[in-house]
C-alpha atoms as a PDB file:
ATOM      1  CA  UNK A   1     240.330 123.308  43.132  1.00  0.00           C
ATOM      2  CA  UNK A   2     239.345 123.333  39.604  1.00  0.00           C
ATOM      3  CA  UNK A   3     236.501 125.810  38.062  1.00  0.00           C
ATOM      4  CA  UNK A   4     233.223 124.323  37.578  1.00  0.00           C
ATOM      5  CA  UNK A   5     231.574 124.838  34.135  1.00  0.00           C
ATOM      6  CA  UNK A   6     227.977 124.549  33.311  1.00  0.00           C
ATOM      7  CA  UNK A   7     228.865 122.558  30.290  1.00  0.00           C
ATOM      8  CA  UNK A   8     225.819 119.889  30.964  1.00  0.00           C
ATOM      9  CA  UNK A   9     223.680 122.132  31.324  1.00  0.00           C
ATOM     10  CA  UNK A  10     224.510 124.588  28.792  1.00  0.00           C
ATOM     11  CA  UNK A  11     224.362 121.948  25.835  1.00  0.00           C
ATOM     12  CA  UNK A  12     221.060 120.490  27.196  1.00  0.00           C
ATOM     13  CA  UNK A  13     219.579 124.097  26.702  1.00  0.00           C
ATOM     14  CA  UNK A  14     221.215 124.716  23.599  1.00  0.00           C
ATOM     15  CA  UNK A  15     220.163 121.225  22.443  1.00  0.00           C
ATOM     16  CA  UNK A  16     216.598 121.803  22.964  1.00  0.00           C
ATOM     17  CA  UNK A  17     216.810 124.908  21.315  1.00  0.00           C
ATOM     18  CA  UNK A  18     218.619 124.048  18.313  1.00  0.00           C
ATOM     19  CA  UNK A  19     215.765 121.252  17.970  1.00  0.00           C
ATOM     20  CA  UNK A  20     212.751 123.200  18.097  1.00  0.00           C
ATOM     21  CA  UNK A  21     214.335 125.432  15.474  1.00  0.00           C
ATOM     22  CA  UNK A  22     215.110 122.087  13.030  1.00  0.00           C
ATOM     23  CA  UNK A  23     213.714 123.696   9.988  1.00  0.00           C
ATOM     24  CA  UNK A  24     213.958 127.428  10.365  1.00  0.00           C
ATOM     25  CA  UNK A  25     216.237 128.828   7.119  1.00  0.00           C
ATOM     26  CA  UNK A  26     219.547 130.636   7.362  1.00  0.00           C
ATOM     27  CA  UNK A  27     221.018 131.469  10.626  1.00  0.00           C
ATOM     28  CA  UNK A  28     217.893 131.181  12.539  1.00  0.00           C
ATOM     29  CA  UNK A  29     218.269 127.317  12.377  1.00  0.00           C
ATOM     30  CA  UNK A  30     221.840 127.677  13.008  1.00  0.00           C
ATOM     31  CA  UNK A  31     222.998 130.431  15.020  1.00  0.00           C
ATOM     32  CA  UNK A  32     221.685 130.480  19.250  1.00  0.00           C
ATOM     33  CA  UNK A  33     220.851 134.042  19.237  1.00  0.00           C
ATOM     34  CA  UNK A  34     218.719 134.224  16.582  1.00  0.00           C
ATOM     35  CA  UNK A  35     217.554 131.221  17.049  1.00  0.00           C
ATOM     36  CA  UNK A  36     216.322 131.686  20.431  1.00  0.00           C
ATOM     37  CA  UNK A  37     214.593 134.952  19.279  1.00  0.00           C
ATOM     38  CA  UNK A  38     212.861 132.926  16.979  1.00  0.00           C
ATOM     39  CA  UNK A  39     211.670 129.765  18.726  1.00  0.00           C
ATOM     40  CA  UNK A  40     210.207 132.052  21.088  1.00  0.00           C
ATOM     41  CA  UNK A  41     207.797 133.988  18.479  1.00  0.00           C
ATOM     42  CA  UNK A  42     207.001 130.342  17.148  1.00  0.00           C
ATOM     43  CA  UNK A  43     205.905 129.307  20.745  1.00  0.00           C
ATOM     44  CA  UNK A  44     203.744 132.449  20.736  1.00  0.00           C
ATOM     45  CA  UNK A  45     201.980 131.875  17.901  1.00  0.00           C
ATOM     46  CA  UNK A  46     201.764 128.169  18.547  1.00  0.00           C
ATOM     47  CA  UNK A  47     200.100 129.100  21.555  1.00  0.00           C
ATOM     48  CA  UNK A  48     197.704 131.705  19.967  1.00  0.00           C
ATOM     49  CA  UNK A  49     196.589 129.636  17.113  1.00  0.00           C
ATOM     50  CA  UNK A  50     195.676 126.538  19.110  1.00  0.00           C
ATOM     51  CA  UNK A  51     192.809 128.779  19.995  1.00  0.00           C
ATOM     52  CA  UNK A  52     192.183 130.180  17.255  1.00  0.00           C
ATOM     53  CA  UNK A  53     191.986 126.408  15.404  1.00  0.00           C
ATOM     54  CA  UNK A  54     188.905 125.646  17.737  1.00  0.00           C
ATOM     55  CA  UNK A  55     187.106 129.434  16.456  1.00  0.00           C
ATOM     56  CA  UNK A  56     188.569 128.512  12.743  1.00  0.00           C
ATOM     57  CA  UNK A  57     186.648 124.895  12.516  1.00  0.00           C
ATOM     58  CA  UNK A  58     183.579 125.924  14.322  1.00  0.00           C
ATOM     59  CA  UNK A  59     183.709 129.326  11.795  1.00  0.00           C
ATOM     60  CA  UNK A  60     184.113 126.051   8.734  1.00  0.00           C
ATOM     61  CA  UNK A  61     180.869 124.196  10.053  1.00  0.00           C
ATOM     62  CA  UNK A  62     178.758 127.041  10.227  1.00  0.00           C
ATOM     63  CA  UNK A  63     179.494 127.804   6.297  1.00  0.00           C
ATOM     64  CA  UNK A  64     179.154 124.133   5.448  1.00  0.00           C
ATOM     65  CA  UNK A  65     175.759 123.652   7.460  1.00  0.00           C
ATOM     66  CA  UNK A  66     174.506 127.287   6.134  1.00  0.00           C
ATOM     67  CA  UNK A  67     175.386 126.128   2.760  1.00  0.00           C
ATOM     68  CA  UNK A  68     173.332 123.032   2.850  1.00  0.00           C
ATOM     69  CA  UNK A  69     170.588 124.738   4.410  1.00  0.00           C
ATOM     70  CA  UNK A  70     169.987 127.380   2.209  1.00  0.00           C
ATOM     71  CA  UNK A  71     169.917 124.596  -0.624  1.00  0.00           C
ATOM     72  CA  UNK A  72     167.300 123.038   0.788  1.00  0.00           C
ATOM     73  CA  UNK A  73     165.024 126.246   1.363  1.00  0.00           C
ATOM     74  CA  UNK A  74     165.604 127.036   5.189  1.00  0.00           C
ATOM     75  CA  UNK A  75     168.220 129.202   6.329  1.00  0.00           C
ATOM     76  CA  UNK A  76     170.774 128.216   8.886  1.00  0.00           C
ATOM     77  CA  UNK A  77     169.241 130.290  12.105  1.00  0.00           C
ATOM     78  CA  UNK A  78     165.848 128.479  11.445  1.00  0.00           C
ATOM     79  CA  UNK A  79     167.539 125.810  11.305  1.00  0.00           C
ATOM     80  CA  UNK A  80     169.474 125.361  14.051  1.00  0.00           C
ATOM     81  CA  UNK A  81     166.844 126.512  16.059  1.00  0.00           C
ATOM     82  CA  UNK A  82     164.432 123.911  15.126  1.00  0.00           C
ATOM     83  CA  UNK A  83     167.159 121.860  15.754  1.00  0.00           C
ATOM     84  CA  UNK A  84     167.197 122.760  19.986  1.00  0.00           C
ATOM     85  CA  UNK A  85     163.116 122.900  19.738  1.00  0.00           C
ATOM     86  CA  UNK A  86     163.250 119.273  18.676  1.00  0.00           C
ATOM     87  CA  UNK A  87     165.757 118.321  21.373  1.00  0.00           C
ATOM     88  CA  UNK A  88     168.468 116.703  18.295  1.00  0.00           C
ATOM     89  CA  UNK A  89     171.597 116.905  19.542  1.00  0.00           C
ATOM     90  CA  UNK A  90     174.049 116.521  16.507  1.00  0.00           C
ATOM     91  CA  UNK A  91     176.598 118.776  16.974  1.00  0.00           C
ATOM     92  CA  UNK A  92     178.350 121.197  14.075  1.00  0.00           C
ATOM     93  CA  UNK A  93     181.095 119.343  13.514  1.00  0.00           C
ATOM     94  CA  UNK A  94     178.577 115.624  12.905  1.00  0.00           C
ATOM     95  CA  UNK A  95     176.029 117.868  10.879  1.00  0.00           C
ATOM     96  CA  UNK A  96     178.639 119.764   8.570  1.00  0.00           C
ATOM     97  CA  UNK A  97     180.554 116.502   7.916  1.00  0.00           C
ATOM     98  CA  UNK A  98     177.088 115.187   7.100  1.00  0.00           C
ATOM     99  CA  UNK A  99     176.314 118.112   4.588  1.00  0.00           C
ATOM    100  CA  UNK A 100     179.362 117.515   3.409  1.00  0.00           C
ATOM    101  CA  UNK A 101     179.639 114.133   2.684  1.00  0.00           C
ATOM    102  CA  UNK A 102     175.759 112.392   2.630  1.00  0.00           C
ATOM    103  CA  UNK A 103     173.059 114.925   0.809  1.00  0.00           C
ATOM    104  CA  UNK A 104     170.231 112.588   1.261  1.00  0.00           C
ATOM    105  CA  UNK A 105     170.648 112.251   5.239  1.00  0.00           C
ATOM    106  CA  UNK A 106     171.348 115.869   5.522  1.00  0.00           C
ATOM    107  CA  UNK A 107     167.884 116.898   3.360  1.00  0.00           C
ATOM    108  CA  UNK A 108     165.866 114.018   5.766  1.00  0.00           C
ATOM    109  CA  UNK A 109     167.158 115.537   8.857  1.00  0.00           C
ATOM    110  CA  UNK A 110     165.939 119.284   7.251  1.00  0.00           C
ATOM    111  CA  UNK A 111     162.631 117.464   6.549  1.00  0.00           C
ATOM    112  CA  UNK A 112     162.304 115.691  10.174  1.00  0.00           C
ATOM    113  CA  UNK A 113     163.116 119.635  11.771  1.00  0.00           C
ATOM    114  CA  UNK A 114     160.736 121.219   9.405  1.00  0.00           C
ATOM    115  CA  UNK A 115     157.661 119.050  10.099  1.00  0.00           C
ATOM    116  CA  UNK A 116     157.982 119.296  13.363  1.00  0.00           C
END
């Protein structure tokens, strides 16, 4: 009776290995040790910094909104407070991208929180 070999499923691993590590310079992209060692740190990270993406944008927002504020005379606490008072439920992300991009809007909504 013939040996068996894992052939099969020894290039499917290697295969998926090798492709995750398309890319990487020098032996790390070519060699299965190394390569492995490396993929692995890569998932880590991957992992790690899909959280820290969501803390990074939110951490964007706040400067971009604070910004704005400040140049129309409130500061960002104040206003985001007056914000919740007034029940207006824009989000960061709407009200940065609106700071960013439309000046007039953003200075009507400061007006609509500060007279009320």
């Amino acid at each position: 009776m013939p040996r068996t070999t894992h052939t099969v499923a020894t290039r499917k691993t290697k295969k998926k290995i090798f492709k995750r590590a398309k890319g990487f310079v020098g032996g790390r992209g070519s060699l299965l040790r190394t390569a492995k060692e490396t993929v692995a740190r890569a998932m880590a990270f991957a992992t790690r910094d899909r959280k820290q993406r969501k803390r990074h944008f939110r951490q964007l927002w706040n400067v971009r909104i604070n910004a704005a504020c400040r140049a129309s005379g409130i500061s960002y606490s104040r206003f985001i407070d007056a914000l919740k008072k007034n029940k207006v439920s824009l989000n960061r992300k709407s009200l940065a991208e609106i700071a960013a991009r439309d000046e007039k809007t953003f200075q009507e909504i400061v007006k609509f929180v500060k007279k009320a």
